[in-house]
N, C-alpha and C. Protein backbone atom coordinates (compact mmCIF):
# COMPACT_ATOMS: atom_id res chain seq x y z
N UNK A 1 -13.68 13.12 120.74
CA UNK A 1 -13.95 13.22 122.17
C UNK A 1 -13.50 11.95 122.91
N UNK A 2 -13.86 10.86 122.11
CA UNK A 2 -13.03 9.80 122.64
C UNK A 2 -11.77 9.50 123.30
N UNK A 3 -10.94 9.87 122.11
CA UNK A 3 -9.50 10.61 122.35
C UNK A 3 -9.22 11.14 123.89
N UNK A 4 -9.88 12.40 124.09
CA UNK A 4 -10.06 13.21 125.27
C UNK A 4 -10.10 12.16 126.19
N UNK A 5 -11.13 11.52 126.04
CA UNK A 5 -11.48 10.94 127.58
C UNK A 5 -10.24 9.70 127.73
N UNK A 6 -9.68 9.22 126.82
CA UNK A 6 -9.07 8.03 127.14
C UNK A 6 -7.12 8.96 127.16
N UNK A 7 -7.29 9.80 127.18
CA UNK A 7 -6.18 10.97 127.68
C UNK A 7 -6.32 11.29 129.30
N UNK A 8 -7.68 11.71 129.35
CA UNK A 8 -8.10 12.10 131.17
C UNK A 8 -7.61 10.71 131.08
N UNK A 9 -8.18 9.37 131.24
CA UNK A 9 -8.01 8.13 132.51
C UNK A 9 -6.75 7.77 131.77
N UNK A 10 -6.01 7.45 131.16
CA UNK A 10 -4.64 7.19 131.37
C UNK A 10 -3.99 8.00 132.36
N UNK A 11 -4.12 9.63 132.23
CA UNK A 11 -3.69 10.61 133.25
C UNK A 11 -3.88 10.18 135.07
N UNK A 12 -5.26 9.84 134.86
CA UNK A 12 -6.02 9.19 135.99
C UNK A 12 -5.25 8.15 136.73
N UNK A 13 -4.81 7.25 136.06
CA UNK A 13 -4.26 6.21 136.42
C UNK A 13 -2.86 6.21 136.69
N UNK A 14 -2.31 6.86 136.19
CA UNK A 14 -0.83 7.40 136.68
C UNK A 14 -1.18 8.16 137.62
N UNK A 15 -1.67 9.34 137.97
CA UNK A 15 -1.47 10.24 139.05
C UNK A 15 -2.44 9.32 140.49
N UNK A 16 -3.20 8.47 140.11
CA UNK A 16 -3.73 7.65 141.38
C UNK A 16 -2.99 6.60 141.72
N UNK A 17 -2.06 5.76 140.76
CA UNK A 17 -1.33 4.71 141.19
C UNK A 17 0.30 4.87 141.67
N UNK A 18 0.43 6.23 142.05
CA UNK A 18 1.72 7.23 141.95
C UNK A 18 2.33 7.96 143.14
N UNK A 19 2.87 7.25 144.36
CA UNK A 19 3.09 7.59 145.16
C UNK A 19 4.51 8.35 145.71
N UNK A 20 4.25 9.49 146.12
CA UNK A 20 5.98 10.00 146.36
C UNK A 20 6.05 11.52 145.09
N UNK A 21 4.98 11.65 144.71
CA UNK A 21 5.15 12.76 143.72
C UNK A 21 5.82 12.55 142.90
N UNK A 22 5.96 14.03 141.90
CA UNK A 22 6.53 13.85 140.59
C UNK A 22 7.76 13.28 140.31
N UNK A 23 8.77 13.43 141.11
CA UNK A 23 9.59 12.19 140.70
C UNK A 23 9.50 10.70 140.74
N UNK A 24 8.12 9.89 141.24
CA UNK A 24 8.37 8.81 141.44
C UNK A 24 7.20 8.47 139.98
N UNK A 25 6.78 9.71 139.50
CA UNK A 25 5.68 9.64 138.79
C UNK A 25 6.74 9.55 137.46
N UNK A 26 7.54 9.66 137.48
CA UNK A 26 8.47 9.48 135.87
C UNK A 26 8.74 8.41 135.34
N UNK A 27 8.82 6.99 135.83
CA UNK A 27 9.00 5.94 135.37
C UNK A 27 7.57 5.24 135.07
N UNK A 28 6.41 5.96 135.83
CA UNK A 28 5.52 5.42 134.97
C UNK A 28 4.92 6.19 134.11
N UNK A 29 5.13 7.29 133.88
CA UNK A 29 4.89 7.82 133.06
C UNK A 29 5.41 7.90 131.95
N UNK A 30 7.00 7.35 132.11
CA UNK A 30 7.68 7.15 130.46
C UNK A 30 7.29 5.87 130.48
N UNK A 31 7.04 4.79 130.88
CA UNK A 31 6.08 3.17 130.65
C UNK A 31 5.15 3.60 129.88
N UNK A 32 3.86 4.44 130.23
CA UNK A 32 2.35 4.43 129.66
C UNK A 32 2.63 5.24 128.38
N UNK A 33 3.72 6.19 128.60
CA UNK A 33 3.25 7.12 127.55
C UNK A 33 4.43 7.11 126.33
N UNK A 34 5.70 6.66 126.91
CA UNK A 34 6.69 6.62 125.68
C UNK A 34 6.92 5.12 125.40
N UNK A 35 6.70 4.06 126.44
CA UNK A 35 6.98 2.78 125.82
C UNK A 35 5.92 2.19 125.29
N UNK A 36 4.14 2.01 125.82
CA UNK A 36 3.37 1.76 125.36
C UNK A 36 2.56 2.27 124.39
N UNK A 37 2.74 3.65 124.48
CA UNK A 37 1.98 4.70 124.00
C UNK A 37 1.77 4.96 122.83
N UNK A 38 3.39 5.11 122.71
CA UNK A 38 4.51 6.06 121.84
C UNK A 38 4.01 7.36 121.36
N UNK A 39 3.63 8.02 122.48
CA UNK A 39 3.28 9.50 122.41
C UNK A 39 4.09 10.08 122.12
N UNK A 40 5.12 9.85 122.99
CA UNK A 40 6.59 10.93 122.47
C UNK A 40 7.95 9.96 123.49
N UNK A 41 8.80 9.94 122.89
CA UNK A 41 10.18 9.43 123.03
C UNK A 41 10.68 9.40 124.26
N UNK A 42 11.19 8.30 125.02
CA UNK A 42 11.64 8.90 126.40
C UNK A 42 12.31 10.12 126.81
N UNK A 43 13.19 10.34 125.77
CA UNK A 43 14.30 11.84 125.51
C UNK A 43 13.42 12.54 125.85
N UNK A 44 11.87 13.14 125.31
CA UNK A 44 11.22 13.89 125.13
C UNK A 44 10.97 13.84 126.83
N UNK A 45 10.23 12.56 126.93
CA UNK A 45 9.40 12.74 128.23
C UNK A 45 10.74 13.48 128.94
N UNK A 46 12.00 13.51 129.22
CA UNK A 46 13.07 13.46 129.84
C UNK A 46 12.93 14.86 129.99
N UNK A 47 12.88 15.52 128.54
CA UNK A 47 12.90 17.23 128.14
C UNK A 47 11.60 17.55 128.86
N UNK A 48 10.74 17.05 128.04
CA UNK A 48 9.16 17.46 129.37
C UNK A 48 9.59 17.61 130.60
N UNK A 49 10.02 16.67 131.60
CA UNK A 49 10.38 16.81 133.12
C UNK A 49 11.51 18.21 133.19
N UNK A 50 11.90 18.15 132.33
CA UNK A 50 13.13 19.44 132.91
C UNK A 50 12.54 20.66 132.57
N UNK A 51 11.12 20.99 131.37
CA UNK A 51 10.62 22.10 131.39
C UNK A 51 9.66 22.26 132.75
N UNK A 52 9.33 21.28 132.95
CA UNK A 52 8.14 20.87 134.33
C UNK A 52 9.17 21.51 135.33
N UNK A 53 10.07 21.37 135.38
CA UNK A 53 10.21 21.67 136.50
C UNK A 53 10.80 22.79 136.71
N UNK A 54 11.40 23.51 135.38
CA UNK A 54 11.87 25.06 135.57
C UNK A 54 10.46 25.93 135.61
N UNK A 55 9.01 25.46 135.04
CA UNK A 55 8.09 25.84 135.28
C UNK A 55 7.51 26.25 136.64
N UNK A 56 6.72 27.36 136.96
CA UNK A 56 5.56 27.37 138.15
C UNK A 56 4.85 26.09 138.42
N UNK A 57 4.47 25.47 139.26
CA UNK A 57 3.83 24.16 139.71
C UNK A 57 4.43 23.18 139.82
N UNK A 58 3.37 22.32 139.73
CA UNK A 58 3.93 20.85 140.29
C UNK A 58 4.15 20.24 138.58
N UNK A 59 5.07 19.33 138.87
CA UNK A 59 6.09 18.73 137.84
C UNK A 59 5.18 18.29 137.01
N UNK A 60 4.74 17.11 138.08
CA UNK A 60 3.69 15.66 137.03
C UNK A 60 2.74 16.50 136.43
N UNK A 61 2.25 17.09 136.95
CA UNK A 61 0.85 18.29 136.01
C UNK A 61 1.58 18.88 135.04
N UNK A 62 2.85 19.34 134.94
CA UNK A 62 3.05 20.43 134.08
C UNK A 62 4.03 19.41 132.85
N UNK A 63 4.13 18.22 133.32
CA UNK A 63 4.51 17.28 132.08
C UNK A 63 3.59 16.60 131.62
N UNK A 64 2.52 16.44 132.37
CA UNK A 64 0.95 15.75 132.17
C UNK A 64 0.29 16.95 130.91
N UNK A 65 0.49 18.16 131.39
CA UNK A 65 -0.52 19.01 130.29
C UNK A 65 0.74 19.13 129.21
N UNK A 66 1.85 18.98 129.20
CA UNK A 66 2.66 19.01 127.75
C UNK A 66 2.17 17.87 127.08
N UNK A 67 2.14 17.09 127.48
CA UNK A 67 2.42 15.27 126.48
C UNK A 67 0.13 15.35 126.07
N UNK A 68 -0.19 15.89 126.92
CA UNK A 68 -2.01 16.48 126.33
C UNK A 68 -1.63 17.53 125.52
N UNK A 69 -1.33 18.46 125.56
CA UNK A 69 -0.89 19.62 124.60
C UNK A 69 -0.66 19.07 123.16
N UNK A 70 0.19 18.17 123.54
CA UNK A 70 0.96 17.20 122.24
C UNK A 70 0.04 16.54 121.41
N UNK A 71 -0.56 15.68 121.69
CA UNK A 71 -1.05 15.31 121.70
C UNK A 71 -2.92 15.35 121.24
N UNK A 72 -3.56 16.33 121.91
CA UNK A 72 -4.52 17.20 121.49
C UNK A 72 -5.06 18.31 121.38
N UNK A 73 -3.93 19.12 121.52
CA UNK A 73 -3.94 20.68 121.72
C UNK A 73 -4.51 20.98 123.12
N UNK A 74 -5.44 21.74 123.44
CA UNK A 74 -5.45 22.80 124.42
C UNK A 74 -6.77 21.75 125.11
N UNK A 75 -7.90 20.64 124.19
CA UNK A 75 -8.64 19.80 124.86
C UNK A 75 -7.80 18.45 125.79
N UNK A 76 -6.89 18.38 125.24
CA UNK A 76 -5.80 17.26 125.34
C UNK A 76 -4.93 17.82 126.89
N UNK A 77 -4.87 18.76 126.89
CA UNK A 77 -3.75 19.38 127.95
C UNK A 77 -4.66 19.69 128.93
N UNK A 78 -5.78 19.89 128.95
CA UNK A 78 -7.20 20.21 129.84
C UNK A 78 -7.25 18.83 130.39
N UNK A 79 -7.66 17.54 129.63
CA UNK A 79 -8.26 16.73 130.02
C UNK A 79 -6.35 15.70 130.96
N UNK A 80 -5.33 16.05 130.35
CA UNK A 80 -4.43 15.07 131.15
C UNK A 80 -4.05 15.79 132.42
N UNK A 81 -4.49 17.34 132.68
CA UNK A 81 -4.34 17.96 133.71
C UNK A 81 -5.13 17.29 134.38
N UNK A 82 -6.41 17.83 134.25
CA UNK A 82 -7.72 17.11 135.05
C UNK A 82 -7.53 15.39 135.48
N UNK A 83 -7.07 14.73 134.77
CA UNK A 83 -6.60 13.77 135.10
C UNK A 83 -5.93 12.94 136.09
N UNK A 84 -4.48 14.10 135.28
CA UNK A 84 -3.30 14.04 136.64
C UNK A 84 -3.67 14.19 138.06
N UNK A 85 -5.04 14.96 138.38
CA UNK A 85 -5.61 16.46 139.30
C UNK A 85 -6.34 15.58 140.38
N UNK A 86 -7.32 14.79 139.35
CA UNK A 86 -8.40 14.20 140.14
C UNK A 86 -8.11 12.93 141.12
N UNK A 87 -7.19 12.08 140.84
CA UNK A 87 -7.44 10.76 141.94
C UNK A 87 -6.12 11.80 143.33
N UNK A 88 -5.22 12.40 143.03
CA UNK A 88 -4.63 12.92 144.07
C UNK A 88 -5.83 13.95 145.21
N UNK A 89 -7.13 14.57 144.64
CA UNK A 89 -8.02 15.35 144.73
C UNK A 89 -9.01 14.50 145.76
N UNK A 90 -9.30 13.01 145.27
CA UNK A 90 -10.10 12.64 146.15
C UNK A 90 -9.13 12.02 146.72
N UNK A 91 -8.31 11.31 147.03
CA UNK A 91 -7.54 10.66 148.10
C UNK A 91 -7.81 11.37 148.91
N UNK A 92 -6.88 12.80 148.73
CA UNK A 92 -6.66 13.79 150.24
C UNK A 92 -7.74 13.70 150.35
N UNK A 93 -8.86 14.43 149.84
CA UNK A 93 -10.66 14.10 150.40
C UNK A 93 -10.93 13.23 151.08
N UNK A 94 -10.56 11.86 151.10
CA UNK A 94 -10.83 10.73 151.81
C UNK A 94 -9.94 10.57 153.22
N UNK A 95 -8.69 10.49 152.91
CA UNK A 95 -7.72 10.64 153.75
C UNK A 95 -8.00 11.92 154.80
N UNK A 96 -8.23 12.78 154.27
CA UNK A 96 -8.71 14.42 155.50
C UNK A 96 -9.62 13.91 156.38
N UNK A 97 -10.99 13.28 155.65
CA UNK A 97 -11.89 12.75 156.64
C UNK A 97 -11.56 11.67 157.34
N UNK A 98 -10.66 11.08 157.14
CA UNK A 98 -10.43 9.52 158.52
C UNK A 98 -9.45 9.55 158.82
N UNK A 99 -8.13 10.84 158.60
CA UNK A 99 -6.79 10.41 158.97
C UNK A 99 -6.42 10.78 160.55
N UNK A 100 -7.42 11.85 160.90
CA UNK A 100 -7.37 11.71 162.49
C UNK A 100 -7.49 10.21 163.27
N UNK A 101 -8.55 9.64 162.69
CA UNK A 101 -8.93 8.10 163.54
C UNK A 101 -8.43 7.30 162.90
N UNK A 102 -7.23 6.88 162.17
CA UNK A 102 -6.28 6.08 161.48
C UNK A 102 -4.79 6.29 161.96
N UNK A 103 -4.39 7.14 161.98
CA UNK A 103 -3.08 7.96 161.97
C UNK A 103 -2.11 7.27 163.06
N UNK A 104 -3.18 7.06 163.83
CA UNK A 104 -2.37 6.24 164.94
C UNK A 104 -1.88 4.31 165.22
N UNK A 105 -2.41 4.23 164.06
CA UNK A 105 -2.21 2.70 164.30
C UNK A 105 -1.08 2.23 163.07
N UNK A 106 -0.52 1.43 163.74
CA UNK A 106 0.95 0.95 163.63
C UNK A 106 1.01 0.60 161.64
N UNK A 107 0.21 -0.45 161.12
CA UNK A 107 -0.36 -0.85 160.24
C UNK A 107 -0.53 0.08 159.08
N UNK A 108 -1.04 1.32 160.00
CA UNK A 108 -0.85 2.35 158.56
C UNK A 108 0.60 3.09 158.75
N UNK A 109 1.22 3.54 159.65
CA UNK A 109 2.45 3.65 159.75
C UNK A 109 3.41 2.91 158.91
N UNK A 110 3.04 1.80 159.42
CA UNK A 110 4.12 0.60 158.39
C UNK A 110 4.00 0.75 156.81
N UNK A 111 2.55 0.92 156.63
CA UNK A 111 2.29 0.98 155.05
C UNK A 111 2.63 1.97 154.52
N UNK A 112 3.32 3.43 155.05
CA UNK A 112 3.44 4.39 154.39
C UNK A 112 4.96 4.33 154.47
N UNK A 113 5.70 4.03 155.54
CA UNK A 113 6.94 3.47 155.65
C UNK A 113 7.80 2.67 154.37
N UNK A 114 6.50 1.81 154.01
CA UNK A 114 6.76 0.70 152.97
C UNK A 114 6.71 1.46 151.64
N UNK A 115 5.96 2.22 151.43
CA UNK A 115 5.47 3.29 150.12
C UNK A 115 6.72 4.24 149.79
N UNK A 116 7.07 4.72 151.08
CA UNK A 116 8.56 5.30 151.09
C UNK A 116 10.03 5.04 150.66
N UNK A 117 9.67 3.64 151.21
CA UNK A 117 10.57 2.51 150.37
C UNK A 117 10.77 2.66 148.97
N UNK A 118 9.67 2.57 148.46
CA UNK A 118 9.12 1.75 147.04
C UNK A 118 9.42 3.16 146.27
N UNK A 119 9.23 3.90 146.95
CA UNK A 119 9.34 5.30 146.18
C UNK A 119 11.13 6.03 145.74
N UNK A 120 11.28 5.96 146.54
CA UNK A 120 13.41 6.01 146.42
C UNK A 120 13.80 4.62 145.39
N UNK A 121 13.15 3.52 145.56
CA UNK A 121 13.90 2.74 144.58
C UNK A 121 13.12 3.18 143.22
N UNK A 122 11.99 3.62 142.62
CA UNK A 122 11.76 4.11 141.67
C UNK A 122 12.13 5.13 141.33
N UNK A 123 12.75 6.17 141.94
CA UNK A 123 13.09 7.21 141.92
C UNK A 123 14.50 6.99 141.21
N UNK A 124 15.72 6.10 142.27
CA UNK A 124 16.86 5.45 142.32
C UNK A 124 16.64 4.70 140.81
N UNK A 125 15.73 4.20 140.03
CA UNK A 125 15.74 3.36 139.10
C UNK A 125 15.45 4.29 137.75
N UNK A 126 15.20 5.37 137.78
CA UNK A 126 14.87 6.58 136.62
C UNK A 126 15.66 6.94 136.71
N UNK A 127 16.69 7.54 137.78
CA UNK A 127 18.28 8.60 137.73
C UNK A 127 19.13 7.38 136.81
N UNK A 128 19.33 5.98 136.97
CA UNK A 128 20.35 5.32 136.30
C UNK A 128 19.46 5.46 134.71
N UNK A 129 18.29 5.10 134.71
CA UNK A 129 17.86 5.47 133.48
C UNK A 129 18.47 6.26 132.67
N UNK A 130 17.84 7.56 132.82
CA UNK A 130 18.63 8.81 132.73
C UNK A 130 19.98 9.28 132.33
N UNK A 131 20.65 8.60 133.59
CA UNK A 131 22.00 8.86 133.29
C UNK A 131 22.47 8.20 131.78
N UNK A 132 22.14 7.13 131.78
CA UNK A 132 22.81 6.15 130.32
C UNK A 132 22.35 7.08 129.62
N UNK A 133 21.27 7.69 129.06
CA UNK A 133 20.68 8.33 128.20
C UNK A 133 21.00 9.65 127.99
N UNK A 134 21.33 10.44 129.22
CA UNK A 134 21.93 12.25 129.41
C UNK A 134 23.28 12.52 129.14
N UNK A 135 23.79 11.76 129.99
CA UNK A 135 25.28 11.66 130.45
C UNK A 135 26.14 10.53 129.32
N UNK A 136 27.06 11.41 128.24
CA UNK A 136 27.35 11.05 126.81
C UNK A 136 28.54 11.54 126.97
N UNK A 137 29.34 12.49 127.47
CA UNK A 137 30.89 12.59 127.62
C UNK A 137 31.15 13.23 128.58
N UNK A 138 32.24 13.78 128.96
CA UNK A 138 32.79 13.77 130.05
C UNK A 138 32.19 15.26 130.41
N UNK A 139 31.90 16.32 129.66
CA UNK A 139 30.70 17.52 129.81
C UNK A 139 29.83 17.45 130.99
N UNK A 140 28.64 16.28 130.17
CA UNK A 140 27.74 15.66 130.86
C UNK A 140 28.37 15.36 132.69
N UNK A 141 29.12 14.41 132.47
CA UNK A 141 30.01 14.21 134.12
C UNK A 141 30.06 15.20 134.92
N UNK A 142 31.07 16.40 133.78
CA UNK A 142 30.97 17.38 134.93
C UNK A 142 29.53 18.36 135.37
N UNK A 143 28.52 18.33 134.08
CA UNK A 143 27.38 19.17 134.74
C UNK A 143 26.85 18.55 135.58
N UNK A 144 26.27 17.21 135.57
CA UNK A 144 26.29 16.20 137.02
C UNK A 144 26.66 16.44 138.29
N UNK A 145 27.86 16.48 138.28
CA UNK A 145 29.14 16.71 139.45
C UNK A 145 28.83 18.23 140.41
N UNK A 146 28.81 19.38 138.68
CA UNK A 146 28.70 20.55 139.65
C UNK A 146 26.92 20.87 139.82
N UNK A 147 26.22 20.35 139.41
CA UNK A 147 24.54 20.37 139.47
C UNK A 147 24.14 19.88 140.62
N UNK A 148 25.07 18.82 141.05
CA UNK A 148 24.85 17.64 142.29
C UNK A 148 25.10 18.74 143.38
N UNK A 149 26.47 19.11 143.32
CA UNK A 149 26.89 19.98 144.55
C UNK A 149 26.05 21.67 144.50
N UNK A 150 25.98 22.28 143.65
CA UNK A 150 25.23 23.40 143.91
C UNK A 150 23.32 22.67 144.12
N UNK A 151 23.06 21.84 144.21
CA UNK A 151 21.60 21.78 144.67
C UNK A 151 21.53 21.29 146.43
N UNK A 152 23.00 20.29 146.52
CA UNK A 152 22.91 19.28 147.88
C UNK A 152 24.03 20.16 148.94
N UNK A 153 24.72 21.13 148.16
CA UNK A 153 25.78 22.10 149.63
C UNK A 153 25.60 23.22 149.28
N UNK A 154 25.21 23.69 148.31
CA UNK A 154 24.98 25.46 148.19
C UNK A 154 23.37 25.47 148.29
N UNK A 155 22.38 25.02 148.29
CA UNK A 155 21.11 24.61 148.42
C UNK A 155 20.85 25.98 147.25
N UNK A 156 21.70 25.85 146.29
CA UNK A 156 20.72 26.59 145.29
C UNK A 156 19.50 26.01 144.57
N UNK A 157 18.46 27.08 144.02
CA UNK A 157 17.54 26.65 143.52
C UNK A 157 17.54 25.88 142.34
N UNK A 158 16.76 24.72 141.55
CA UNK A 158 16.69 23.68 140.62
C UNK A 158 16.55 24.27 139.53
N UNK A 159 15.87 25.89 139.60
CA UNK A 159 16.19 26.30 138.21
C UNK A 159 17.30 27.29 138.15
N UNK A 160 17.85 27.38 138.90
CA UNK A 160 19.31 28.08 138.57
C UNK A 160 20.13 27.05 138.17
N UNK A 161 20.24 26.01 138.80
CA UNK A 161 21.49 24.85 138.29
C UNK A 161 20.41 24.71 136.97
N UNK A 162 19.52 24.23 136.65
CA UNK A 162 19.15 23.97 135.13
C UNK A 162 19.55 25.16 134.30
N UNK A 163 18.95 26.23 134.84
CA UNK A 163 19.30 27.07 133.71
C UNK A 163 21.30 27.55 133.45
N UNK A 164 21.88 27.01 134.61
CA UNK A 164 23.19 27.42 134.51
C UNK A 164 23.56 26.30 133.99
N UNK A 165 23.05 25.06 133.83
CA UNK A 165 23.41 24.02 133.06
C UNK A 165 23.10 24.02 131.31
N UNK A 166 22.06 24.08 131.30
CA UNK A 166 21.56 25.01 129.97
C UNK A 166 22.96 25.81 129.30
N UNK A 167 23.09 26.95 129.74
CA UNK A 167 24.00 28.05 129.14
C UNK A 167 25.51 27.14 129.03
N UNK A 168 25.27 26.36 130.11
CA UNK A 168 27.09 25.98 130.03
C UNK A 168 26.95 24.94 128.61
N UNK A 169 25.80 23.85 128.19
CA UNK A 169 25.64 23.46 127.14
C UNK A 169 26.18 23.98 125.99
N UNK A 170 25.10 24.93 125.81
CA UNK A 170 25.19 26.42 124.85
C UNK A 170 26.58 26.54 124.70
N UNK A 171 27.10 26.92 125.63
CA UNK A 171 28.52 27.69 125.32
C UNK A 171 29.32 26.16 124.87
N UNK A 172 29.53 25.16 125.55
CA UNK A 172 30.07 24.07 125.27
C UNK A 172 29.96 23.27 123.76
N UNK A 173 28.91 23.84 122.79
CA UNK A 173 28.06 23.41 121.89
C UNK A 173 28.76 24.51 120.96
N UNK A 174 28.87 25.83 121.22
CA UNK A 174 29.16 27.17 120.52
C UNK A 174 30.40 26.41 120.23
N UNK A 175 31.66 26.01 120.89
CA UNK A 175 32.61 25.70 121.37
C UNK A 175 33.15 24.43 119.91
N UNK A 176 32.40 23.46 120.28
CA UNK A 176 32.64 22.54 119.39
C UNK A 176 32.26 22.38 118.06
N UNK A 177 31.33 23.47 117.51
CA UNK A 177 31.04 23.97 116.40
C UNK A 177 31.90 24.49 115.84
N UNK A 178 32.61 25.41 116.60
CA UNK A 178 34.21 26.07 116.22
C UNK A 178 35.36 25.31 116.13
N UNK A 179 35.03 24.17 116.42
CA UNK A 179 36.34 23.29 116.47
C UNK A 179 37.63 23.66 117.58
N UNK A 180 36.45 24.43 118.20
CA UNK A 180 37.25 24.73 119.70
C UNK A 180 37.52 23.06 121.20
N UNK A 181 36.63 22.50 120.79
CA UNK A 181 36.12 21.35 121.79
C UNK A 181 37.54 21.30 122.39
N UNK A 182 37.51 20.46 123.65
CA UNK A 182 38.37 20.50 124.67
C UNK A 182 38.31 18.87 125.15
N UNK A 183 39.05 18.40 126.31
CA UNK A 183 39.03 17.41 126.51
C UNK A 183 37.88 16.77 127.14
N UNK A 184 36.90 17.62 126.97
CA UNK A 184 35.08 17.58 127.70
C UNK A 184 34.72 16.66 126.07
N UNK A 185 35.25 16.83 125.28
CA UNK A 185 34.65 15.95 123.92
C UNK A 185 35.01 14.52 123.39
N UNK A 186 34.20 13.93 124.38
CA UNK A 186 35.22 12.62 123.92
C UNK A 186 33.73 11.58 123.43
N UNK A 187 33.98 10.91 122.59
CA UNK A 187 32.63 10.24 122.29
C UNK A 187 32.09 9.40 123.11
N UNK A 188 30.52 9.23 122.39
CA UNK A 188 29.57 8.71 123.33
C UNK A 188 30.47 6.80 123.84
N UNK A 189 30.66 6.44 123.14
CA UNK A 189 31.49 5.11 123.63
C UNK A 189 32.42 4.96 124.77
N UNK A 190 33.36 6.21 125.04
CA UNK A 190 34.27 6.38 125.60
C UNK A 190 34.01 6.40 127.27
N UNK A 191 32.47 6.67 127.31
CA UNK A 191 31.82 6.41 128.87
C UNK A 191 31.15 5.33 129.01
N UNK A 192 31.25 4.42 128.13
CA UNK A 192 30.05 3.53 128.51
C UNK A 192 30.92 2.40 129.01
């Protein structure tokens, strides 16, 4: 039970010190849980975020109850939900009751301004992450390239480009098994 509870407040503490939602929630969440932790591998946390997000809900919860799942089965995935759940739960609670007689002064303006900030460069500081780590040959480049443009000019949905990224893998993978590979196969060195 111990276990449990020190699963909820790690959860706790990421989802209360975590501003800007689930994407800004990924760099500390691969800190607590794959660098300090060593719950599971950044790769993993990486794979967690991309099932999180072809999933129903919100991201950080639905990578919060995998890495609890993992971790302690079905008490484990209960308690990092609840976790994730609760300091976002009372904020708004707090914030609902005084943000009418706050809202207007400059000071909190500025501070959320500033949070906004802070949030794109963490955000901005997980995509280069990422990239070194995803992006391995020139494949990678192009699912990037066409993932970038069907989400930011065709405003398709995040799980159609994943899952059409997915299959193009697959087939790209089928491909080089056959000794079919193409000039998409060039080794991991050759980009760095």
């Amino acid at each position: 039970m111990k276990e449990i509870w020190r699963i909820f407040l790690i959860f706790c503490r990421i989802g209360g010190f975590t501003f800007g939602g689930g994407y800004a929630m990924l760099p500390i969440i691969q800190k607590e849980i794959a660098e300090e932790r060593k719950w599971a591998s950044e790769e993993e946390i990486i794979d967690y975020y991309a099932i999180g997000q072809c999933t129903p809900g919100i991201i950080a919860i639905n990578t919060a109850t995998m890495i609890g799942y993992r971790q302690k089965g079905v008490l484990g995935a209960l308690a990092a939900t609840a976790g994730m759940v609760f300091p976002s739960l009372l904020i708004i609670t707090i914030i609902a009751a005084f943000f009418q007689r706050f809202q207007e002064y400059q000071l909190v303006q500025n501070a959320f301004e500033g949070i906004q900030i802070a949030v794109i460069a963490l955000i901005l500081d997980i995509v280069l992450k990422m990239w070194k780590r995803s992006v391995k040959d020139y494949f990678g480049i192009l699912v990037f390239v066409l993932g970038f443009l069907m989400l930011a000019f065709f405003r398709l949905s995040p799980v159609v480009v994943i899952l059409s990224s997915a299959l193009g893998g697959i087939i790209v993978q089928i491909k080089r098994n056959k000794g079919l590979g193409s000039s998409l196969d060039k080794s991991e060195g050759d980009l760095r």
